[in-house]
Protein backbone atom coordinates (compact mmCIF):
# COMPACT_ATOMS: atom_id res chain seq x y z
CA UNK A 1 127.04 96.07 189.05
CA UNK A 2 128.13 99.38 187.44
CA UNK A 3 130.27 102.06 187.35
CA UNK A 4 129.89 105.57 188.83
CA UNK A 5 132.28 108.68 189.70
CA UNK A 6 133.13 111.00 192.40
CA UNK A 7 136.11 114.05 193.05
CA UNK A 8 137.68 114.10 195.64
CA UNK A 9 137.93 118.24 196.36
CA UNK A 10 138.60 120.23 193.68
CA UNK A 11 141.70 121.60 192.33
CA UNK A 12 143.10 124.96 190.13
CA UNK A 13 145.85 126.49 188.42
CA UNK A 14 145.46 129.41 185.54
CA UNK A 15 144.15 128.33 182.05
CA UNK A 16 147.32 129.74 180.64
CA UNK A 17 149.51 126.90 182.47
CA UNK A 18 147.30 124.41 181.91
CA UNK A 19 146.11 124.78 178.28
CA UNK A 20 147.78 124.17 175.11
CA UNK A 21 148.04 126.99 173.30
CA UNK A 22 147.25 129.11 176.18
CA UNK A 23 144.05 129.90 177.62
CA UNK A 24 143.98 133.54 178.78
CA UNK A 25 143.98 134.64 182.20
CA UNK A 26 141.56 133.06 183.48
CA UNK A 27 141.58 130.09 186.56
CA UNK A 28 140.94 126.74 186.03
CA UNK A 29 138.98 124.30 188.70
CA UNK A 30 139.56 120.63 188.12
CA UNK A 31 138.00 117.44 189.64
CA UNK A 32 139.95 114.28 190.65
CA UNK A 33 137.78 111.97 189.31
CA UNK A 34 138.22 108.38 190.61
CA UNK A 35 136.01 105.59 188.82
CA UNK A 36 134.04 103.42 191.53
CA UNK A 37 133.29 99.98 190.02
CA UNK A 38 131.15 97.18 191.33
CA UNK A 39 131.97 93.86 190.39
CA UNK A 40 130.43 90.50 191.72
CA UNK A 41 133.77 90.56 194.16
CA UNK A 42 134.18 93.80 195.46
CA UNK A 43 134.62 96.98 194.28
CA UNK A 44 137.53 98.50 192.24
CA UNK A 45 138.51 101.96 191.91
CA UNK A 46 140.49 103.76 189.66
CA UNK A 47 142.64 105.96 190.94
CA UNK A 48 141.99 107.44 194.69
CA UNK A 49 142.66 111.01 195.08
CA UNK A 50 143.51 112.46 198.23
CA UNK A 51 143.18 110.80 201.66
CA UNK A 52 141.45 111.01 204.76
CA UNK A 53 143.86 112.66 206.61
CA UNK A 54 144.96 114.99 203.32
CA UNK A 55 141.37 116.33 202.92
CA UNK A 56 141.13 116.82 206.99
CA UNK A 57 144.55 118.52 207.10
CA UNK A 58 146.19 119.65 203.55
CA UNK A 59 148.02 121.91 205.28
CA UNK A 60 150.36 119.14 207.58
CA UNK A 61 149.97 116.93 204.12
CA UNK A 62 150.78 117.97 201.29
CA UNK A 63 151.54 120.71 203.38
CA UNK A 64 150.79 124.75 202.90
CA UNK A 65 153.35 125.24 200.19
CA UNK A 66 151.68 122.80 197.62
CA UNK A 67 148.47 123.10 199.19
CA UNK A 68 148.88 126.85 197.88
CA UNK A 69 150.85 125.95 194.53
CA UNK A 70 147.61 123.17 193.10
CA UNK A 71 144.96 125.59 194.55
CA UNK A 72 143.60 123.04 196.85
CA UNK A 73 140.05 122.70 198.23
CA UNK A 74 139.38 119.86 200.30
CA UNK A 75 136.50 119.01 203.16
CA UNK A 76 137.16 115.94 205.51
CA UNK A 77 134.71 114.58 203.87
CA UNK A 78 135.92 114.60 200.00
CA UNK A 79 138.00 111.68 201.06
CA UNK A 80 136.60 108.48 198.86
CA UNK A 81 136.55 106.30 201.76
CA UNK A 82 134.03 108.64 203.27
CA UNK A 83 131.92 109.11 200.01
CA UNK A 84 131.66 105.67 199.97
CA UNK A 85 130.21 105.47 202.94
CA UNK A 86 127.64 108.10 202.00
CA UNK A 87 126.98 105.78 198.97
CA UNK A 88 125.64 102.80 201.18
CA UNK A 89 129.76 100.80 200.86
CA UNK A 90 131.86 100.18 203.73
CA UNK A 91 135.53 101.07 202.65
CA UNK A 92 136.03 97.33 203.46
CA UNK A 93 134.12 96.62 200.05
CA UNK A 94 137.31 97.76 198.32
CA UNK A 95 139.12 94.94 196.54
CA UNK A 96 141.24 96.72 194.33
CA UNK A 97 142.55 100.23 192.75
CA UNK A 98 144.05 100.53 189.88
CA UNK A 99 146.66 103.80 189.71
CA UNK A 100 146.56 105.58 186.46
CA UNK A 101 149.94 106.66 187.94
CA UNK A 102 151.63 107.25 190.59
CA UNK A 103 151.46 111.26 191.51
CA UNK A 104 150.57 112.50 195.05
CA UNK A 105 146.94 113.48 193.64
CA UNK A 106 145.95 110.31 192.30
CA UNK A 107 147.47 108.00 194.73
CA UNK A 108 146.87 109.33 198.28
CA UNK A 109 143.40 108.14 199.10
CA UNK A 110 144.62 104.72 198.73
CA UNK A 111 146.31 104.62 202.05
CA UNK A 112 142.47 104.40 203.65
CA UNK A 113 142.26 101.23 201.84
CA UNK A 114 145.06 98.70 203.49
CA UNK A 115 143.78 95.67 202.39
CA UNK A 116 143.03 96.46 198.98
CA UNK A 117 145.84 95.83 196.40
CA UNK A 118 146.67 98.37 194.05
CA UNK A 119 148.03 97.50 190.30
CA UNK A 120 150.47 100.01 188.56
CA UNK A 121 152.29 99.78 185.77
CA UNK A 122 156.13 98.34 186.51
CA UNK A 123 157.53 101.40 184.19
CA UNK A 124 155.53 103.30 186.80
CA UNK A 125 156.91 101.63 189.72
CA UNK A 126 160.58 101.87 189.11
CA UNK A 127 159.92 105.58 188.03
CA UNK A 128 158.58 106.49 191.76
CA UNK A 129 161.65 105.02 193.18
CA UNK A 130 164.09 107.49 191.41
CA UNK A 131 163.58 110.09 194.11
CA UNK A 132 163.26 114.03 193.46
CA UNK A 133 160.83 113.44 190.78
CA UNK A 134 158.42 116.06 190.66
CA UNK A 135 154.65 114.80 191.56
CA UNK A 136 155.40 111.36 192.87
CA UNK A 137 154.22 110.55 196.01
CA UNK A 138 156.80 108.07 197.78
CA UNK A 139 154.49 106.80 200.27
CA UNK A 140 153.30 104.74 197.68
CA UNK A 141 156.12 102.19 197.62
CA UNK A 142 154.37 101.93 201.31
CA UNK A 143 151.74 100.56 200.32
CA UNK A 144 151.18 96.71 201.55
CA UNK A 145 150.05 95.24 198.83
CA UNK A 146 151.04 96.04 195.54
CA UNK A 147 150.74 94.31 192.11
CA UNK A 148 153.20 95.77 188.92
CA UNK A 149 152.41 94.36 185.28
CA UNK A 150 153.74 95.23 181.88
CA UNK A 151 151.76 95.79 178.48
CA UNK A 152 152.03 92.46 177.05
CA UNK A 153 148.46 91.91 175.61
CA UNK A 154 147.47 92.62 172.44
CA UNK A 155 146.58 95.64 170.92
CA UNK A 156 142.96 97.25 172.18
CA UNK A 157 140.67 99.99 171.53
CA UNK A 158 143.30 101.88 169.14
CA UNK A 159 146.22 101.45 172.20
CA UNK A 160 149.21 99.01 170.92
CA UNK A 161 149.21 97.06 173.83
CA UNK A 162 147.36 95.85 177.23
CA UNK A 163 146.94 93.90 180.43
CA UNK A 164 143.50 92.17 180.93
CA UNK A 165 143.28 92.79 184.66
CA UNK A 166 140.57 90.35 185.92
CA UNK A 167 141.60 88.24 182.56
CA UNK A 168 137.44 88.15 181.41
CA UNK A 169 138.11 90.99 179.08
CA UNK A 170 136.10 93.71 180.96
CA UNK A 171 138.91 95.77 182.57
CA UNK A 172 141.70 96.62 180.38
CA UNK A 173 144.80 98.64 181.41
CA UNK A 174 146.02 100.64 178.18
CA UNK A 175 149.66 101.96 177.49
CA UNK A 176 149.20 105.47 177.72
CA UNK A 177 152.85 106.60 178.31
CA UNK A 178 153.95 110.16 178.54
CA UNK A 179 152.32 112.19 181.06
CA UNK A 180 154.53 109.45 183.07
CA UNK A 181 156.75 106.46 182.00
CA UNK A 182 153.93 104.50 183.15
CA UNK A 183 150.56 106.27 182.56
CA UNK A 184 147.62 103.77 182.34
CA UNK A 185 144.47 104.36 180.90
CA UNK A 186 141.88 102.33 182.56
CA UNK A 187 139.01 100.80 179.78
CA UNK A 188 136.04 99.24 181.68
CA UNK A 189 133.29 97.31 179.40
CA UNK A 190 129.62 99.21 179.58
CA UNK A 191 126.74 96.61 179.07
CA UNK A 192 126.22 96.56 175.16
CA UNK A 193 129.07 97.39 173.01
CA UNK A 194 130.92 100.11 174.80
CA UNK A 195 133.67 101.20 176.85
CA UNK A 196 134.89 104.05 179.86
CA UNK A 197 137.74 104.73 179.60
CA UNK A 198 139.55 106.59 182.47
CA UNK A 199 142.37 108.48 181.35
CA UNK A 200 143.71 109.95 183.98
CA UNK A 201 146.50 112.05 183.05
CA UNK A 202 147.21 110.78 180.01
CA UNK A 203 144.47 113.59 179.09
CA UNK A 204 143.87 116.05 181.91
CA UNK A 205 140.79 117.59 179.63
CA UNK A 206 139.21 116.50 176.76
CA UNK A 207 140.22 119.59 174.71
CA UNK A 208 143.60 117.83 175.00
CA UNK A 209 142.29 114.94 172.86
CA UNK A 210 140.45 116.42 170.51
CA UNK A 211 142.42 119.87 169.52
CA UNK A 212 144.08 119.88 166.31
CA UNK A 213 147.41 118.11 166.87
CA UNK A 214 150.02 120.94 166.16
CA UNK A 215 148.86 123.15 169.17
CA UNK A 216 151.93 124.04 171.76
CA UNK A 217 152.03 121.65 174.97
CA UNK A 218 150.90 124.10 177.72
CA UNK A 219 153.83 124.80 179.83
CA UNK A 220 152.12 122.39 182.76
CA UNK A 221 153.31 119.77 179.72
CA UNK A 222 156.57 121.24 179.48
CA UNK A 223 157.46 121.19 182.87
CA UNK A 224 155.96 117.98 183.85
CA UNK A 225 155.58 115.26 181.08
CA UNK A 226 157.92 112.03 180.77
CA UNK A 227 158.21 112.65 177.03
CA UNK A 228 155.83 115.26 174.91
CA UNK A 229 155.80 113.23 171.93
CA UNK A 230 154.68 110.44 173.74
CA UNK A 231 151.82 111.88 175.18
CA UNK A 232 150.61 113.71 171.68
CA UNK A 233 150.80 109.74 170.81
CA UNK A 234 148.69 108.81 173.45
CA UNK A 235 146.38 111.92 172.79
CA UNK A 236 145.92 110.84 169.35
CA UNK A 237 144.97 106.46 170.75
CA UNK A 238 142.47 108.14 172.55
CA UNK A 239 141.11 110.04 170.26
CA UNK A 240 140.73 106.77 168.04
CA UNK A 241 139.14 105.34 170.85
CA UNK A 242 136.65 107.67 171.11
CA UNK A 243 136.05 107.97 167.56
CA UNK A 244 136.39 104.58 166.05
CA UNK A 245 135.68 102.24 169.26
CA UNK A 246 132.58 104.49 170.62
CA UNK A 247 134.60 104.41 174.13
CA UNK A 248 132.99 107.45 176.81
CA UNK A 249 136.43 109.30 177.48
CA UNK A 250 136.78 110.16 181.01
CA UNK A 251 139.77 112.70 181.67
CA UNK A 252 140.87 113.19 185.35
CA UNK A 253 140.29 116.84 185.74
CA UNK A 254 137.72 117.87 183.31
CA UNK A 255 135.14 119.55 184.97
CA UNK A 256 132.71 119.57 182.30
CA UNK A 257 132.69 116.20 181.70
CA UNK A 258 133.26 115.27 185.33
CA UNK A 259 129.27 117.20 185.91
CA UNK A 260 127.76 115.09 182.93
CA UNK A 261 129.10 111.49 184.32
CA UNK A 262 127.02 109.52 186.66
CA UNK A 263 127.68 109.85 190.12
CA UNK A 264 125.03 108.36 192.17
CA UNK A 265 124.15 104.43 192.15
CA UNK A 266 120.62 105.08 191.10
CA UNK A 267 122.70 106.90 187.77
CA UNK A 268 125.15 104.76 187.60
CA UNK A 269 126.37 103.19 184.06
CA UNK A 270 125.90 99.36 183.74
CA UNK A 271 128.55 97.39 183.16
CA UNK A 272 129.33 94.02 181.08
CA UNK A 273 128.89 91.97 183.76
CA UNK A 274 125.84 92.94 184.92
CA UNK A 275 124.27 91.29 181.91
CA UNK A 276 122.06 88.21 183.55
CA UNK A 277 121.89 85.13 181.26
CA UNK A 278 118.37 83.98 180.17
CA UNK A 279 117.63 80.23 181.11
CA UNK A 280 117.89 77.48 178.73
CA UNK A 281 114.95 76.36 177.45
């Protein structure tokens, strides 16, 4: 039982948009990354990128336009129920996703996975139903089985508050507001003393975490965050996690961190559970 990660296509936008600060004139390819996570009962995954039928056809859905706009590259077969497949699990095997948020890139996939229930944050939730916010995908309030929670644990890995998803203490769901109202980061307990944490949005690269504090939002910020201040929050509780908790910080759409995660079984990261008891004596 482990963790591992995969992209589902690739992304890009110019540096300039998507940096704070700036970042010259240059383009920008990002990952999705979505966490695949075997436990005893299935598998979980966090977040699900793009679908089946989106990586077969982006230009019916999301359709030219934004196809064009998020400089999207996608093969049939950058869907994560396919890659599964490639990785010896039936899409069948998937018990659970958890949705850093709701937005169209992070989301879609999970429509390949009707039997799974997804778990979102409730802030998150009401936020896709206001309608004409930018990003959301609304197909999501499709989905057939859906579980909502609030933060009401205690405080975790420098975040002021949490929900124990499996209630063992190995997946926690961390308050990362301000990309969204809702944005989750996902902490997974590695076998020893340490944690993944998936942050999804809540830091797109890991720049974002760890540049000096005062640097301007990038205009991608400005255009698109819940609340600014919020997320510098959140930007600094991950920062402590990294630094004081000794937590591997996963971003959604950092490339160079994306190439230095695992992302075949045999690499694969072991997780808490996978620790086997010794016998009594």
């Amino acid at each position: 039982m482990s963790v591992l990660f995969r992209t589902s296509g690739t992304m890009q936008a110019p540096a300039f948009v998507l940096r704070r600060g700036g970042g010259g004139l240059g383009a920008v390819r990002m990952p999705a990354t979505i966490a695949v996570i075997e436990r005893p009962d299935g598998l979980v995954l966090v977040d699900a990128g793009w679908s089946r039928s989106q990586c077969a056809w982006p230009e019916r859905d999301p359709g030219r336009a934004k196809t064009l706009f998020l400089g999207l590259d996608v093969k049939p077969e950058d869907a994560i129920a396919s890659q599964l497949l490639s990785l010896g699990y039936s899409p069948g095997d998937v018990k659970h996703i958890v949705a850093t948020h709701l937005h169209i890139d992070h989301i879609g996939g999970a429509a390949d996975f009707p039997k799974a229930t997804v778990h979102c944050a409730e802030t998150e939730w009401a936020a896709t139903w206001r309608r004409g916010r930018p990003s959301y995908d609304p197909r999501a309030l499709d989905l057939p089985t859906v579980q909502r929670w609030s933060f009401t644990g205690p405080a975790a890995l420098g975040f002021g508050a949490s929900h124990d998803l499996f209630g063992d203490g190995t997946v926690l769901l961390l308050d990362a507001r301000g990309h969204t109202e809702g944005s989750t980061a996902v902490a997974v307990k590695l076998a020893g003393e340490g944690w993944m944490v998936h942050a999804g949005d809540a830091a797109m690269f890991a720049d974002d975490v760890r540049d000096d504090a005062s640097k301007p939002p990038s205009l991608y910020m400005r255009a698109l965050s819940w609340s600014i201040p919020a997320q510098r929050e959140t930007y600094a509780r991950l920062d402590a996690a990294e630094r004081e908790h000794g937590a591997r910080l996963v971003p959604a759409h950092d490339w160079d961190v994306y190439n230095a995660l695992p992302h075949t079984r045999e690499e694969a990261w072991p997780c808490a559970w996978t620790r086997v008891k010794k016998p009594k004596r």
